[in-house]
C-alpha atoms as a PDB file:
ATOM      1  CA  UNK A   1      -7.921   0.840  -7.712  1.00  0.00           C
ATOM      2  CA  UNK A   2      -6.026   2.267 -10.052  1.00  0.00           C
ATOM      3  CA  UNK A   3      -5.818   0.690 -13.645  1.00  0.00           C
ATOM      4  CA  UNK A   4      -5.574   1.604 -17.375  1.00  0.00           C
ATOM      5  CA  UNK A   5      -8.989  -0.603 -18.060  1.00  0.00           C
ATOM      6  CA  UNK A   6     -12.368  -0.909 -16.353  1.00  0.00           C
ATOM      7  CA  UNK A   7     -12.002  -4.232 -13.997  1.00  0.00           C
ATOM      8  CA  UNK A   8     -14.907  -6.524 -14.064  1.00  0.00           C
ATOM      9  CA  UNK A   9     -16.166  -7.086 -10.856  1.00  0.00           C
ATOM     10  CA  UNK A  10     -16.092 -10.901 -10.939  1.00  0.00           C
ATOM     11  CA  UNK A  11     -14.761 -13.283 -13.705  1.00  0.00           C
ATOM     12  CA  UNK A  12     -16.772 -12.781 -17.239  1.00  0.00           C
ATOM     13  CA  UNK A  13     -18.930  -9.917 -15.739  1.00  0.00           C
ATOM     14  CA  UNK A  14     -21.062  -7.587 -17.578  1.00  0.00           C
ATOM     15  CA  UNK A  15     -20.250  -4.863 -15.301  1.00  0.00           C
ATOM     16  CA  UNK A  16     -17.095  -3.457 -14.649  1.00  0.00           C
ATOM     17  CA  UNK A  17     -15.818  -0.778 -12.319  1.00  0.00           C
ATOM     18  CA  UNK A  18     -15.674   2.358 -14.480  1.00  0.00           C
ATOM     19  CA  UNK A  19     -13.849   4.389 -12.363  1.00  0.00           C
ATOM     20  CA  UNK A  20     -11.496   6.609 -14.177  1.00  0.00           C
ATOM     21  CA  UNK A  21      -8.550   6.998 -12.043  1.00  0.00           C
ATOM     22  CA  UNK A  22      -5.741   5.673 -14.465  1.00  0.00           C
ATOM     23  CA  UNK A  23      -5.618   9.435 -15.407  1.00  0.00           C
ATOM     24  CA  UNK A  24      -5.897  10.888 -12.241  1.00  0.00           C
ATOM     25  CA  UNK A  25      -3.110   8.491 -11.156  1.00  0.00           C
ATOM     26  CA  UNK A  26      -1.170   9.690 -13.881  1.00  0.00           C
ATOM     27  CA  UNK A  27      -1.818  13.268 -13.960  1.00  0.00           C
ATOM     28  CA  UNK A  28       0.482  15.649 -12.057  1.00  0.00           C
ATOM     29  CA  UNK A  29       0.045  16.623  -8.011  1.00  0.00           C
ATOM     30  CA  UNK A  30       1.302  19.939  -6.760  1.00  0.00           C
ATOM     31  CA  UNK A  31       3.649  18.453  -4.775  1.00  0.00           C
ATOM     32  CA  UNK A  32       6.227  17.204  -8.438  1.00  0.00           C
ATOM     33  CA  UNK A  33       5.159  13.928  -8.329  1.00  0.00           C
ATOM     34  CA  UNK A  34       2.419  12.139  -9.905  1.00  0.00           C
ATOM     35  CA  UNK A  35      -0.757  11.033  -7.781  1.00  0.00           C
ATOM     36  CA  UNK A  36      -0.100   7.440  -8.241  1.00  0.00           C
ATOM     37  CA  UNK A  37       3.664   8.299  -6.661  1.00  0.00           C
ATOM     38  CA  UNK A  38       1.839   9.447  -4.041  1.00  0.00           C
ATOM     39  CA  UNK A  39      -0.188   6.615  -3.445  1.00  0.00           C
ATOM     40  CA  UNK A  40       2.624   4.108  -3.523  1.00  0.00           C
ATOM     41  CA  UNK A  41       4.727   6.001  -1.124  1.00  0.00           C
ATOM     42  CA  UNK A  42       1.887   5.689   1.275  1.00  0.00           C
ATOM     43  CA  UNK A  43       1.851   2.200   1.105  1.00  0.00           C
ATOM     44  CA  UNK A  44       5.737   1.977   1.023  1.00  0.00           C
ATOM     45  CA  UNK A  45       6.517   4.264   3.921  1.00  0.00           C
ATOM     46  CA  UNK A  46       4.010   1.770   6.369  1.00  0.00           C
ATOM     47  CA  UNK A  47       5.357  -1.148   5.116  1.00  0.00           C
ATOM     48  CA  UNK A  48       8.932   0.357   5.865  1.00  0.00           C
ATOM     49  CA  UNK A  49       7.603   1.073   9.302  1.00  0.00           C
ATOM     50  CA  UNK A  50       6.172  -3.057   9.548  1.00  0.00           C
ATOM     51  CA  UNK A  51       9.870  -4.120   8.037  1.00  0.00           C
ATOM     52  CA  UNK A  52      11.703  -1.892  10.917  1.00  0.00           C
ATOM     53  CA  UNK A  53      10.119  -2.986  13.565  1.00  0.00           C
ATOM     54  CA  UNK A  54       9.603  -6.567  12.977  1.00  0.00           C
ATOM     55  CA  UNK A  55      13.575  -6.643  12.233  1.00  0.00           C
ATOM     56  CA  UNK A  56      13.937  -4.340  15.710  1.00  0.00           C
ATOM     57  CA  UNK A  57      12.610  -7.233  17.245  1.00  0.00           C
ATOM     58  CA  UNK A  58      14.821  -9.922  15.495  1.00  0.00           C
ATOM     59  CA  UNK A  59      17.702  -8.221  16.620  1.00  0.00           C
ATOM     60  CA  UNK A  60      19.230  -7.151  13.473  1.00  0.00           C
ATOM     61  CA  UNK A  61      22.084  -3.836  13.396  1.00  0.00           C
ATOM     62  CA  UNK A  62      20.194  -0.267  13.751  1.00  0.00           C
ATOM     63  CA  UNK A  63      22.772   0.559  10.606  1.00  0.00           C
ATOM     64  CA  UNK A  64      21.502  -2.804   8.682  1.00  0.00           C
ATOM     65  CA  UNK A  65      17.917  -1.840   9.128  1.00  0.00           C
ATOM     66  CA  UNK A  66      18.337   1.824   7.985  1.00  0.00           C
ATOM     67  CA  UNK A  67      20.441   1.235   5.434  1.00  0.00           C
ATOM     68  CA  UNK A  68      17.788  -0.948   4.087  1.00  0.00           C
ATOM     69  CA  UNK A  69      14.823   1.373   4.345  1.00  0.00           C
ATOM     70  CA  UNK A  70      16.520   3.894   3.047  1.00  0.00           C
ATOM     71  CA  UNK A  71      17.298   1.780   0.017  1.00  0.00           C
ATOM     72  CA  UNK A  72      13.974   1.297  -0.562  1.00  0.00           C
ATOM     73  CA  UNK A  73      12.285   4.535  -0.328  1.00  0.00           C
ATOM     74  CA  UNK A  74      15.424   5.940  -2.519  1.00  0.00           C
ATOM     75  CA  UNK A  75      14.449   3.087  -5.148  1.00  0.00           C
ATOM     76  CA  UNK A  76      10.745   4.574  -4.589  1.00  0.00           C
ATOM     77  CA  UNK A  77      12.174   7.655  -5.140  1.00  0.00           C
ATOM     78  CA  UNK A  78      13.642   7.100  -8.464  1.00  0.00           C
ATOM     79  CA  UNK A  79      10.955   5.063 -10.326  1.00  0.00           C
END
């Protein structure tokens, strides 16, 4: 869970989740990209994967489908 404040861990809670990882999200990997980048394309490149197939098996044009994905992991790319 990555967020700038501690999340409570039900409505009006005393205690919150005080893990710290808005600035590990934020700080820089090895790799250019931030960690949080990182952890977004993991969840983008699967869902890509779920998206291809599921249009695969609508019947939809090879070209459509990759033009599509690769749409969205350029988007992901930029921002």
């Amino acid at each position: 869970m990555i967020h700038p404040k501690p999340l409570a861990l039900y409505p009006h809670a005393s205690w919150h989740a005080t893990w710290d990882l808005w600035s590990w999200g934020a700080s820089k990997s090895s790799f250019l990209f931030t960690h949080y980048w990182w952890l977004q394309f993991g969840i983008v490149v699967p869902l890509v994967a779920v998206y291809a197939v599921g249009a695969r098996k609508q019947a939809l044009p090879v070209n459509l489908i990759a033009a599509t994905s690769l749409s969205l992991l350029g988007l992901h790319l930029l921002f």
